[in-house]
Structures are given as structure tokens and as C-alpha cells.
N, C-alpha and C. Protein backbone atom coordinates (compact mmCIF):
# COMPACT_ATOMS: atom_id res chain seq x y z
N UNK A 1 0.83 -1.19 0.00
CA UNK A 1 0.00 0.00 0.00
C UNK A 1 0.87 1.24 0.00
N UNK A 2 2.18 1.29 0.60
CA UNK A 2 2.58 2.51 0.63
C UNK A 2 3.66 2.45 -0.35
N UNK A 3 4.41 1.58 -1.07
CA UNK A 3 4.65 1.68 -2.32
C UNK A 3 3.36 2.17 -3.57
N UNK A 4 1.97 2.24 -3.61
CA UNK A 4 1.24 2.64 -4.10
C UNK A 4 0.90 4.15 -3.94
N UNK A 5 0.97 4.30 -2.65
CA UNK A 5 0.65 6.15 -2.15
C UNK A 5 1.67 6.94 -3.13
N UNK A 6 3.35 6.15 -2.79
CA UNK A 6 4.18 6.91 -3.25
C UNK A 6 4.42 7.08 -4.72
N UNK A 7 4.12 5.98 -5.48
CA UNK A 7 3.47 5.84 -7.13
C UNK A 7 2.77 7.18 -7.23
N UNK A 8 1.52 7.07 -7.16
CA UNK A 8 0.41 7.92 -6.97
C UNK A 8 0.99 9.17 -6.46
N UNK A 9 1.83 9.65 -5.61
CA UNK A 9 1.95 11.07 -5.26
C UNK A 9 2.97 11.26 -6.45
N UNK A 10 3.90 10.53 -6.68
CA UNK A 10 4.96 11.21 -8.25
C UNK A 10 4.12 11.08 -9.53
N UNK A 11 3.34 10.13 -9.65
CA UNK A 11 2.59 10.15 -10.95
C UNK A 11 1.94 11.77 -10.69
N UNK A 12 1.21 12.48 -9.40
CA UNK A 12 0.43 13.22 -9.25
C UNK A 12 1.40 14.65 -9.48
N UNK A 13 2.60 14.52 -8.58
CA UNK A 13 3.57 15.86 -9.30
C UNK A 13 4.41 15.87 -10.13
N UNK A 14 4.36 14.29 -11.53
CA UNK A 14 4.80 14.77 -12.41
C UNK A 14 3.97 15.42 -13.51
N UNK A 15 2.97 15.05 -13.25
CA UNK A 15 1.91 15.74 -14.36
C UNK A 15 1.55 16.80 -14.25
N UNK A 16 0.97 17.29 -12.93
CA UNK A 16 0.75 18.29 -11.78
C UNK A 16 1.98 19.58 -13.32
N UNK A 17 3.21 19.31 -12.93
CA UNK A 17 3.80 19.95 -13.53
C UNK A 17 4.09 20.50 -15.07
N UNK A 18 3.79 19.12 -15.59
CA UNK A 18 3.37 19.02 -17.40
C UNK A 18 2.44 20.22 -17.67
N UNK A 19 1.15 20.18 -16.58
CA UNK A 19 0.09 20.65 -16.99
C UNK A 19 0.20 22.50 -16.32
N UNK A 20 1.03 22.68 -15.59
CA UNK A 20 1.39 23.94 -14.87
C UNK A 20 1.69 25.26 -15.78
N UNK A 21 2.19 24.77 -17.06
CA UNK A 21 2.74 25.90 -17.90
C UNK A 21 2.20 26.50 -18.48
N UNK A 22 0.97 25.58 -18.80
CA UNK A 22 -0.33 26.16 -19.61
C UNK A 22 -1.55 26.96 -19.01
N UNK A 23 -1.71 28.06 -18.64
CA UNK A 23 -2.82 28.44 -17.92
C UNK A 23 -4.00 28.18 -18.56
N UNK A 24 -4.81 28.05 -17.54
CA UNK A 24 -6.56 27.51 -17.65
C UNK A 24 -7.02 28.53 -18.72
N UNK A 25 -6.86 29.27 -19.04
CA UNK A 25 -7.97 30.52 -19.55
C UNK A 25 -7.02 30.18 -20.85
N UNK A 26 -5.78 29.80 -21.55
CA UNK A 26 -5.66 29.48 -23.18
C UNK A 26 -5.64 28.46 -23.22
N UNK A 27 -6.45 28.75 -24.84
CA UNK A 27 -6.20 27.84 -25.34
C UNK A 27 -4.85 27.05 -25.58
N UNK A 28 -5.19 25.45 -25.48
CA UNK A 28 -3.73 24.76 -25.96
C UNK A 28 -3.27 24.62 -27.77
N UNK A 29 -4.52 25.25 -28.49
CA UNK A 29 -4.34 25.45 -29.97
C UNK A 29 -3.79 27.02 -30.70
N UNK A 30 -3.20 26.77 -31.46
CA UNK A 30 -2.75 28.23 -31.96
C UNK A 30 -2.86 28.46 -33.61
N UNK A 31 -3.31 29.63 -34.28
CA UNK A 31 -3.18 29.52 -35.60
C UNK A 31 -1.77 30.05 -35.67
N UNK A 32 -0.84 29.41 -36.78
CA UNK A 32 0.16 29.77 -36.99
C UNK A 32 1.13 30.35 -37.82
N UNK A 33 0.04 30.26 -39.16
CA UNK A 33 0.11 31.06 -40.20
C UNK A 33 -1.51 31.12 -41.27
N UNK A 34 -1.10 31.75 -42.14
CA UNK A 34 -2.25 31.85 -42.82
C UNK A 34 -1.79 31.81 -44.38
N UNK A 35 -2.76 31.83 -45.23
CA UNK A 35 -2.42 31.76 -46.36
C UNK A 35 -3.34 32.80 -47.43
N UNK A 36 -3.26 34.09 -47.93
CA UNK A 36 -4.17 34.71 -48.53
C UNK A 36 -4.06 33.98 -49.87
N UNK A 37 -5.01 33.97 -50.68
CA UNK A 37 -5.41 33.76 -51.95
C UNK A 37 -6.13 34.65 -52.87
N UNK A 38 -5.17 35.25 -53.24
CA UNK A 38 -5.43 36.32 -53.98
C UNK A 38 -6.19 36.18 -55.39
N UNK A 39 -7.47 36.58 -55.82
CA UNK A 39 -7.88 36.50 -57.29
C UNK A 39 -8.25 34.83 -57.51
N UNK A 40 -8.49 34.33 -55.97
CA UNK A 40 -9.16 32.96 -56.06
C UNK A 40 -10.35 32.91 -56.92
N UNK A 41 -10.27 31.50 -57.56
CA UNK A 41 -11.94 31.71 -57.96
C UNK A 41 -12.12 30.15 -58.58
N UNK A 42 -12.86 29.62 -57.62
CA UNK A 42 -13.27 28.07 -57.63
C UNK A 42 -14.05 27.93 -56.83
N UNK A 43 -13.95 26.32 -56.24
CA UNK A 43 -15.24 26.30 -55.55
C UNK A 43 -14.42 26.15 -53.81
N UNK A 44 -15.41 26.55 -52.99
CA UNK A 44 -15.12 26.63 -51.92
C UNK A 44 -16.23 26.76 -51.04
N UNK A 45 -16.78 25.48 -50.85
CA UNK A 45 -17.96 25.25 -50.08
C UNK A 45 -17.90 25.53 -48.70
N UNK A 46 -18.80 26.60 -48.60
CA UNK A 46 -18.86 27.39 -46.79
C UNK A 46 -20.37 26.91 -46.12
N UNK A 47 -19.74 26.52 -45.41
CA UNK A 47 -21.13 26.40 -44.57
C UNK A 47 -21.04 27.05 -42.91
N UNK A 48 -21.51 27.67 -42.72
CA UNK A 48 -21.98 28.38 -41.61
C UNK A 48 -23.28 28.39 -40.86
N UNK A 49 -23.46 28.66 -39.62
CA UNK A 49 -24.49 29.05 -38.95
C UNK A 49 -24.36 30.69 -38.36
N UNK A 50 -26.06 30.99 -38.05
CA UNK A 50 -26.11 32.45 -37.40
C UNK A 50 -26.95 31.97 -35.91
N UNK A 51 -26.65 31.41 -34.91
CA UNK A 51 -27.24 30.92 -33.85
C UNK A 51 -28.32 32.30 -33.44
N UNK A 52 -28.19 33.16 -33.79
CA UNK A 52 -28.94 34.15 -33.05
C UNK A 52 -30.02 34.52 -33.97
N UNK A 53 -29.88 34.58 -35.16
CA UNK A 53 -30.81 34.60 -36.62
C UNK A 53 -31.62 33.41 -37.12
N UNK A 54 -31.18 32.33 -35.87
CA UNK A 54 -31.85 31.02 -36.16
C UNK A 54 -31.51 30.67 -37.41
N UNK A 55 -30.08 30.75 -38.75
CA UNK A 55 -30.02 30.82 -40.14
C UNK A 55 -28.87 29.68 -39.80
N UNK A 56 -28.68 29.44 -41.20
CA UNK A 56 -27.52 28.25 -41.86
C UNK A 56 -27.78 28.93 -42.99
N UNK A 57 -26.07 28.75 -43.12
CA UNK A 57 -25.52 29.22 -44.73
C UNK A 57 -24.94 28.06 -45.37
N UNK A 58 -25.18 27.67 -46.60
CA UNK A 58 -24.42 27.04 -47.57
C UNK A 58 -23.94 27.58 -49.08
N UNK A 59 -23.06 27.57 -49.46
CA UNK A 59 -22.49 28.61 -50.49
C UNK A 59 -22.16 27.87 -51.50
N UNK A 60 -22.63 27.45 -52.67
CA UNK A 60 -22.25 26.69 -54.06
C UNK A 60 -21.96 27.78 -54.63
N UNK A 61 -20.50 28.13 -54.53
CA UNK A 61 -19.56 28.80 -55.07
C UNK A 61 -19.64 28.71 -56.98
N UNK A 62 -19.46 27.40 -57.43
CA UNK A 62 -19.39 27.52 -58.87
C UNK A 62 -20.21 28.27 -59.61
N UNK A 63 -21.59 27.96 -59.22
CA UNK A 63 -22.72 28.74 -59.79
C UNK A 63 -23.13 30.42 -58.67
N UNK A 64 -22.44 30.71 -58.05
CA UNK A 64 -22.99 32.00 -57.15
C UNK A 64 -24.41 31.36 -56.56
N UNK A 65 -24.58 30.26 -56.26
CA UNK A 65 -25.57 30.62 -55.12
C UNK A 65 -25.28 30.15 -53.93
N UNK A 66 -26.42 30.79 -52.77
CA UNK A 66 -26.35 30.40 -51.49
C UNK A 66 -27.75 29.42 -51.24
N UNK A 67 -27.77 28.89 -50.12
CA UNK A 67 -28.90 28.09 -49.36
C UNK A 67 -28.76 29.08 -48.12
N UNK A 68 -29.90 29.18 -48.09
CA UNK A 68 -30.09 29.80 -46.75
C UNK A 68 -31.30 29.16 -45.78
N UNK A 69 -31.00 28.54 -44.68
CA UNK A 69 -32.34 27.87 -43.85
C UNK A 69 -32.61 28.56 -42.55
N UNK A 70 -33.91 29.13 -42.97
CA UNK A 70 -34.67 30.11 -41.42
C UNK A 70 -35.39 28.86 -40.90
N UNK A 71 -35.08 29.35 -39.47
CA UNK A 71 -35.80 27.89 -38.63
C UNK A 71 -37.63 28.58 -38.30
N UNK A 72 -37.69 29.62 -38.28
CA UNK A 72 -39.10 30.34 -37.92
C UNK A 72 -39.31 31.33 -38.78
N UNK A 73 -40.19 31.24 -39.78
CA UNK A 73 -40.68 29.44 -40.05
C UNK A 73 -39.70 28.49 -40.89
N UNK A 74 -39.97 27.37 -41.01
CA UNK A 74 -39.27 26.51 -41.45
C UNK A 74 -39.02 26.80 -43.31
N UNK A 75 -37.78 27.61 -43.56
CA UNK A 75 -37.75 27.76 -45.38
C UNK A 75 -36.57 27.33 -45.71
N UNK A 76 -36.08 27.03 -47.00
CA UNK A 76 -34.88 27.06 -47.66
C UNK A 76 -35.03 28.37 -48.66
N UNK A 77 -34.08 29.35 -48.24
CA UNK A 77 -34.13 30.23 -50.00
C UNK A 77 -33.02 30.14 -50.93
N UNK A 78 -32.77 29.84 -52.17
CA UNK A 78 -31.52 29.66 -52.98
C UNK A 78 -31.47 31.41 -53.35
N UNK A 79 -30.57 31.41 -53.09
CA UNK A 79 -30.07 33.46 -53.88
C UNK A 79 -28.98 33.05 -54.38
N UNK A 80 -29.25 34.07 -55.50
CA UNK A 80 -28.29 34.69 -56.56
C UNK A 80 -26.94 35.28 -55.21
N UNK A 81 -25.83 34.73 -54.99
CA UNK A 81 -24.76 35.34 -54.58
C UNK A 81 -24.29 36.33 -55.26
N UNK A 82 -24.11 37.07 -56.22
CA UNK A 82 -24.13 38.03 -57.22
C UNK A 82 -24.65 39.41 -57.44
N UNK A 83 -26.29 38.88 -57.66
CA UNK A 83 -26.97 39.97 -57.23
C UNK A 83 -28.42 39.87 -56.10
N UNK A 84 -28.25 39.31 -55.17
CA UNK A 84 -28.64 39.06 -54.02
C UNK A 84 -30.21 38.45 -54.21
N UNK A 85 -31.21 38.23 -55.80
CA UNK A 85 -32.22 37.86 -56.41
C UNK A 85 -32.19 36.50 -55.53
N UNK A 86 -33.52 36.20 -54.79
CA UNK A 86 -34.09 35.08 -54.73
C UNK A 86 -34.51 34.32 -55.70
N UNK A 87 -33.68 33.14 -55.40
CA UNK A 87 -34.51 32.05 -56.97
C UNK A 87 -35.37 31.09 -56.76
N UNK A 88 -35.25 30.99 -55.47
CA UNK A 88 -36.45 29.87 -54.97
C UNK A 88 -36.41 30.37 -53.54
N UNK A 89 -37.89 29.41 -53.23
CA UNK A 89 -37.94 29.30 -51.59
C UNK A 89 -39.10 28.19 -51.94
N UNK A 90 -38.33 27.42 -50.39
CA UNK A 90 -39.08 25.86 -50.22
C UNK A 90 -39.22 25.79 -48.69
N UNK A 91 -40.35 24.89 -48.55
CA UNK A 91 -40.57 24.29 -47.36
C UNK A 91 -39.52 23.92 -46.46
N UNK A 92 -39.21 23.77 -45.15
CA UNK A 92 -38.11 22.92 -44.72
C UNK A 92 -38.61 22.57 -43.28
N UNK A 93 -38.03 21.57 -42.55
CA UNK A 93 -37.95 21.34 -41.10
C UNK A 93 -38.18 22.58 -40.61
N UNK A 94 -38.56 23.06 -39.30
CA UNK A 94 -38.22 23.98 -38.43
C UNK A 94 -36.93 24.07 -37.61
N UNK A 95 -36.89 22.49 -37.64
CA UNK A 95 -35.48 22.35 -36.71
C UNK A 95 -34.42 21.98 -37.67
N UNK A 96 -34.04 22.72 -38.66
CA UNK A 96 -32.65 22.28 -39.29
C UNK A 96 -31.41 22.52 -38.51
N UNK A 97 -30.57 21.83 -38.81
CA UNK A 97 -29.18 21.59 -37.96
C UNK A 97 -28.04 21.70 -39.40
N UNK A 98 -28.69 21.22 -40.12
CA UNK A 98 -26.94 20.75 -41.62
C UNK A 98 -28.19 20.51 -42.90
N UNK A 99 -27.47 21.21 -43.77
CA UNK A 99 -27.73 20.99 -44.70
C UNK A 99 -26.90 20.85 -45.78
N UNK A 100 -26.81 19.85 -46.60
CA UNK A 100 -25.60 19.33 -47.95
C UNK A 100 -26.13 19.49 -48.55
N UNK A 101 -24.42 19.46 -49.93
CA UNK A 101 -24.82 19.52 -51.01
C UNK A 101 -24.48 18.20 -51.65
N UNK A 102 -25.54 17.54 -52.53
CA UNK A 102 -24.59 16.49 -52.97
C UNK A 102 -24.38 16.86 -54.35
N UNK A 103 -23.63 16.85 -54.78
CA UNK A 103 -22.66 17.55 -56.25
C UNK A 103 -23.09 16.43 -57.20
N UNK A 104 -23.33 15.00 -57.08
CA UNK A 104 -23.53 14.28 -58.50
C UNK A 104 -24.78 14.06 -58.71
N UNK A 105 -25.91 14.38 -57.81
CA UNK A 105 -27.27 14.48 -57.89
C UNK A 105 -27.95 16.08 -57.96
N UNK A 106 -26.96 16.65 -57.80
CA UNK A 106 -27.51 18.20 -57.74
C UNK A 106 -28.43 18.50 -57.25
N UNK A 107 -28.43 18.45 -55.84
CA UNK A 107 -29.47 18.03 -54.81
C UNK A 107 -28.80 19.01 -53.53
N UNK A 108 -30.25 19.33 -52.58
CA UNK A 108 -29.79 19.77 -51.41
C UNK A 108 -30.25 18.98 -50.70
N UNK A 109 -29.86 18.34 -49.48
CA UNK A 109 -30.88 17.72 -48.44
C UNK A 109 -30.66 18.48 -46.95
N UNK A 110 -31.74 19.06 -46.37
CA UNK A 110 -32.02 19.53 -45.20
C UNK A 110 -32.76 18.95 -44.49
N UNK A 111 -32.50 18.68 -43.27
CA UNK A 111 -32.74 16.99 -42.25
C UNK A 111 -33.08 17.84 -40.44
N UNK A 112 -34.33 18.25 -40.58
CA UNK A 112 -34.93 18.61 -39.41
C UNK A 112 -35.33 17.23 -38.49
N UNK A 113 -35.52 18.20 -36.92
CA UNK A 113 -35.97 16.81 -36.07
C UNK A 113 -36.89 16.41 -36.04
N UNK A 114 -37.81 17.26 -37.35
CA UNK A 114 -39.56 16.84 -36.91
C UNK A 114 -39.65 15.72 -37.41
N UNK A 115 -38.77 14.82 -38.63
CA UNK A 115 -38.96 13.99 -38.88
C UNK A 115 -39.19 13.73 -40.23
N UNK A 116 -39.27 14.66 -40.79
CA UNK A 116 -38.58 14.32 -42.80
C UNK A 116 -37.79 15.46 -43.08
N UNK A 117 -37.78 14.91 -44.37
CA UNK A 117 -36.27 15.99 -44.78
C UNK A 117 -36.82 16.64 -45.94
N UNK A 118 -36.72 17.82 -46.23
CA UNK A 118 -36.44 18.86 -48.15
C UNK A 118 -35.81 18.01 -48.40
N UNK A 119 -35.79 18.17 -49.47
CA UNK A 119 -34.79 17.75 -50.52
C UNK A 119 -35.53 18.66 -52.25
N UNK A 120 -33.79 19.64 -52.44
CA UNK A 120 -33.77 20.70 -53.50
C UNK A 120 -33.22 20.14 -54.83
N UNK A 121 -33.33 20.01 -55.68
CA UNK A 121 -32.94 19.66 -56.68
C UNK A 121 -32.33 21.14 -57.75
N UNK A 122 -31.12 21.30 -58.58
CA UNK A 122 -30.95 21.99 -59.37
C UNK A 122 -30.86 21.70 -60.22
N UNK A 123 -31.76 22.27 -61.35
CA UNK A 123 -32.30 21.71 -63.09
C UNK A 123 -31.21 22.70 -63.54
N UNK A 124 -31.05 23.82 -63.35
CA UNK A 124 -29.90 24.62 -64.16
C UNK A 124 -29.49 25.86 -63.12
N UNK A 125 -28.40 26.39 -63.32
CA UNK A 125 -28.08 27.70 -62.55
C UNK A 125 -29.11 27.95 -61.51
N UNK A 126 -29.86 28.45 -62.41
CA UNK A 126 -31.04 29.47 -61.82
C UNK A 126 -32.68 28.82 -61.91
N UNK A 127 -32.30 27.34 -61.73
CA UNK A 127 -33.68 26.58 -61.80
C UNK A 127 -33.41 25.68 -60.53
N UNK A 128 -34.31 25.82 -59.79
CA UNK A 128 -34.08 24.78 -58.53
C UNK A 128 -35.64 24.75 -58.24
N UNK A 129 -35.74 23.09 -58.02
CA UNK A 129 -37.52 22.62 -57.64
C UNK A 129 -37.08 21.68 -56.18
N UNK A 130 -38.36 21.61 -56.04
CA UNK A 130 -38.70 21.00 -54.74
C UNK A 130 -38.91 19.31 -54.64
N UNK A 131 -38.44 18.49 -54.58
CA UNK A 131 -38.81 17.23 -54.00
C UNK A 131 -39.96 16.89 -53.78
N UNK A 132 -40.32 16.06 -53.67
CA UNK A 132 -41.09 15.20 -52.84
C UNK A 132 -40.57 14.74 -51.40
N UNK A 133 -40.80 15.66 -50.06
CA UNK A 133 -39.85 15.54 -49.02
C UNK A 133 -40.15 13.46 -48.66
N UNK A 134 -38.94 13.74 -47.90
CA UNK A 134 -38.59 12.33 -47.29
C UNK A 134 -39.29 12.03 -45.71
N UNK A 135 -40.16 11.41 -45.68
CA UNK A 135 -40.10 11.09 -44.03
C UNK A 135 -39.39 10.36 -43.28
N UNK A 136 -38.59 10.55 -42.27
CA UNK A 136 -37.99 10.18 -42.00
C UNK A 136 -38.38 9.27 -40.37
N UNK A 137 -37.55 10.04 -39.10
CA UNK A 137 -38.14 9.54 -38.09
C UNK A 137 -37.96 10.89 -37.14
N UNK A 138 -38.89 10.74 -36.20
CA UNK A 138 -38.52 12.32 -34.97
C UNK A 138 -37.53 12.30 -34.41
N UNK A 139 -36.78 13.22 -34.58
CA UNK A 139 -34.85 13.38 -34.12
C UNK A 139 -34.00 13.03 -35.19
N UNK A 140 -34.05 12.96 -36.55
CA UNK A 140 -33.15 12.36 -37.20
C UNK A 140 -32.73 13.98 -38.20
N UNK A 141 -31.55 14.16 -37.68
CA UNK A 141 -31.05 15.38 -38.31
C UNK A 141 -29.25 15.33 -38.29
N UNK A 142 -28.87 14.54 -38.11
CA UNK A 142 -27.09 14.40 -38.27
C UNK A 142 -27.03 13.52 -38.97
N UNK A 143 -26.04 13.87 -40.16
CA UNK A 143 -25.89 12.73 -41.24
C UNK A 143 -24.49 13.32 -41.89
N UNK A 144 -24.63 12.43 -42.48
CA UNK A 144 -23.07 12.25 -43.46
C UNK A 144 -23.59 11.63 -44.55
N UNK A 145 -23.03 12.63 -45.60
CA UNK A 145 -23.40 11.68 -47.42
C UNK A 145 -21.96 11.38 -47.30
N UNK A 146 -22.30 9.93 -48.44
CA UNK A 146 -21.28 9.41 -48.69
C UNK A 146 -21.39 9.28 -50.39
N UNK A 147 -20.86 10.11 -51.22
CA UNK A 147 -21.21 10.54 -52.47
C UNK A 147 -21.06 9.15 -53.39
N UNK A 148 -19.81 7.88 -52.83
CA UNK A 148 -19.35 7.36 -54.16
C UNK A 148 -20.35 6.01 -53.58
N UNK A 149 -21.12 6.26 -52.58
CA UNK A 149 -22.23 5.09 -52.18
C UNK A 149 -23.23 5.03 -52.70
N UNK A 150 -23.68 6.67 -53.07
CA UNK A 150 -24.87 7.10 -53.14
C UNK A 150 -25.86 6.97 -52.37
N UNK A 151 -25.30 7.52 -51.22
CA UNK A 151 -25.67 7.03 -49.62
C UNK A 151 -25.75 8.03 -48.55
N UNK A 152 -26.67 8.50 -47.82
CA UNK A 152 -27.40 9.50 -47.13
C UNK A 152 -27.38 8.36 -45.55
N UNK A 153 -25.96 8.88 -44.69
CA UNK A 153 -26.84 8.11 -43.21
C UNK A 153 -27.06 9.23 -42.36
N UNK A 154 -28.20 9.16 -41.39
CA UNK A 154 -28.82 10.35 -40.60
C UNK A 154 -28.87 9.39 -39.40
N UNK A 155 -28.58 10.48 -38.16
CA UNK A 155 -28.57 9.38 -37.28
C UNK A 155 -29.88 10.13 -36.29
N UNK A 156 -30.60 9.18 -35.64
CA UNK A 156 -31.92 9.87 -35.44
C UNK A 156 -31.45 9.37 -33.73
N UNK A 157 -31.89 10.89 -32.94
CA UNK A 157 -31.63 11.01 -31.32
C UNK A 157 -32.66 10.58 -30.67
N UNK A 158 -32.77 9.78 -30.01
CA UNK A 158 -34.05 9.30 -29.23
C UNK A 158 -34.99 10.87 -28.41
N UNK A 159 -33.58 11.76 -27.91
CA UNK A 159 -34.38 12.72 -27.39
C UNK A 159 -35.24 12.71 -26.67
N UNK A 160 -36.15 13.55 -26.88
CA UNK A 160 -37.59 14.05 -26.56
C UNK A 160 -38.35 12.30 -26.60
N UNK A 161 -38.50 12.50 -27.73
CA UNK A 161 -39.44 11.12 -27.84
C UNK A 161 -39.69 10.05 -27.39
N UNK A 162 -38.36 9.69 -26.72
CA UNK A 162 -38.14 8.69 -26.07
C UNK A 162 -37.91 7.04 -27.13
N UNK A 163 -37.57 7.51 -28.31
CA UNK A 163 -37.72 6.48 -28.99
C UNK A 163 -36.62 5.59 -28.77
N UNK A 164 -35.96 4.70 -29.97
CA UNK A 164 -34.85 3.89 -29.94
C UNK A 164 -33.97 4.77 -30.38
N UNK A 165 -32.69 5.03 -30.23
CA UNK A 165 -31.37 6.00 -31.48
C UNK A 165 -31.43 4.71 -32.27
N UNK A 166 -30.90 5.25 -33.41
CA UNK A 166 -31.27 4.40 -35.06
C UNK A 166 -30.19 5.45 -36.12
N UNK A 167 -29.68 4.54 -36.83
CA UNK A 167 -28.76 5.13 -38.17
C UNK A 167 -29.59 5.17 -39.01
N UNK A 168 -30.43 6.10 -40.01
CA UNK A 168 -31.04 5.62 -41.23
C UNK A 168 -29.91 5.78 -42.15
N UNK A 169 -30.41 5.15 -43.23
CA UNK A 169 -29.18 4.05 -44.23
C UNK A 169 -30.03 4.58 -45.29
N UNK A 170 -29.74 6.14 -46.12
CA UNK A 170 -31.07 6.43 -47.37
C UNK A 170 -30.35 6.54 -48.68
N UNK A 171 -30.69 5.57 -49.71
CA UNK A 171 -30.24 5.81 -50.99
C UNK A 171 -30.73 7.32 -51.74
N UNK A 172 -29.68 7.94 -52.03
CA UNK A 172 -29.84 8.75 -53.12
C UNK A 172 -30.39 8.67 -54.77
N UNK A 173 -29.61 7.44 -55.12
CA UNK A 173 -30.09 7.06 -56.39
C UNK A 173 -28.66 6.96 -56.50
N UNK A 174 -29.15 6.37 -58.62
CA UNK A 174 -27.16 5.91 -59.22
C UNK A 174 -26.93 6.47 -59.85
């Protein structure tokens, strides 16, 4: 036992010390350089949130548009990034969390907790229609596409509902 105390008290002030240099209030990450890109111009998919605007941004750079999802009430609007023209507006969840793009279906999918999903389709630039939304299950709003599967998994939170947690497994198409 007291070969153990004394373990335990050096394990306790050698770390004790490791961890001493770093004060509580920084961070242990640092940016360390940066890189400007001057006269860029490609694609560079941004996705953002506005927690206070209740909004999500998604930016399909190639063609200038954005996705934009208001949670109250529940919309998607596609705009002209360019000249700020709305080109659509669609139905959506109230509770969106993420919304993708999938690039070989030319598709948006937005995955609220009420329990189906939008889904945007783009016919050209400046042509985007609405789906036939997906039902899904209540809580299912985190997902990951997997483009070369053609594969949509959403993982649905028991939450509120009290249901089972569940992966849905949704084909896109080929």
C-alpha cells in the first residue's frame, strides 16, 4: 500500500507539472500562419451558422448561389450570390441543424428533427424545384453523405421522444 501512495503522489507531481505551464484561460491550440489567396476563384464550399438569426448558410460557389435555412418558419431560399435575387424558396424542417450539397445528384438535403427531410434539386443555374420531401423519423437530423455510395446516413436522437437511437441508411439514387 505505501509503495502505491508513493506511485500515486509522483505520478500526481509529475503531471501536476506538465500541466502547470499552460494556464486555464488558453487555449492549448494556436493559428500559426495563414495563407491569402489572392484573385481565387473556384469552388469553396462554406457552410456556416447564425445561432442568433436562427439561419444556416451554404455557399455553391461555382454557380454563385447560397442556401439559406430560417428555422421560424421553417424555409430554404436559394439566392443569386451576385446579385442578391431570390430564386427559390421551399418548405423545410423547423429544426434544421446541416444541410448538404450532394454535387452528382444536384441536390440539397435539409434533415430537421420533426422527422422528414427537403430535398432541392438543381435543373440549371437558376432553376431549382422541390422534392417530394422524405419522411424520416422524430430526431433524425445528423448525417453524413457518402457521395461514391450514393448514400445519405442520418442518425436519429431518441431525445424528446423517447424512442430507440437508429442510423437511417437512405439511398440517393445511381
Amino acid at each position: 500500500m505505501r509503495t502505491f501512495l508513493i506511485l500515486a503522489t509522483a505520478l500526481l507531481v509529475s503531471t501536476s507539472s506538465v500541466y502547470a505551464d499552460v494556464p486555464a484561460n488558453e487555449s492549448p491550440l494556436s493559428i500559426t500562419s495563414h495563407i491569402d489567396l489572392p484573385g481565387y476563384e473556384g469552388d469553396f464550399d462554406h457552410f456556416e451558422t447564425d445561432v442568433a438569426g436562427n439561419r444556416l448558410f451554404l455557399a455553391a460557389e461555382d454557380h454563385h448561389r447560397l442556401f439559406m435555412v430560417t428555422r421560424k418558419p421553417g424555409k430554404i431560399l436559394v439566392l443569386n450570390s451576385d446579385t442578391d435575387a431570390t430564386l427559390a424558396t421551399f418548405d423545410a424542417p423547423a429544426r434544421v441543424d446541416q444541410i448538404v450539397w450532394d454535387e452528382k445528384h444536384r441536390r440539397a438535403y435539409a434533415m430537421g428533427g420533426e422527422g422528414w427531410m427537403s430535398i432541392i434539386e438543381e435543373r440549371d443555374p437558376d432553376t431549382f424545384v422541390g422534392l417530394p420531401r422524405l419522411t424520416t423519423a422524430p430526431g433524425a437530423k445528423t448525417r453524413i453523405l457518402v457521395p461514391r455510395r450514393n448514400e445519405l446516413f442520418v442518425a436519429v436522437s431518441p431525445g424528446e421522444n423517447k424512442t430507440m437511437a437508429q442510423v437511417l441508411r437512405i439511398s440517393t439514387g445511381s
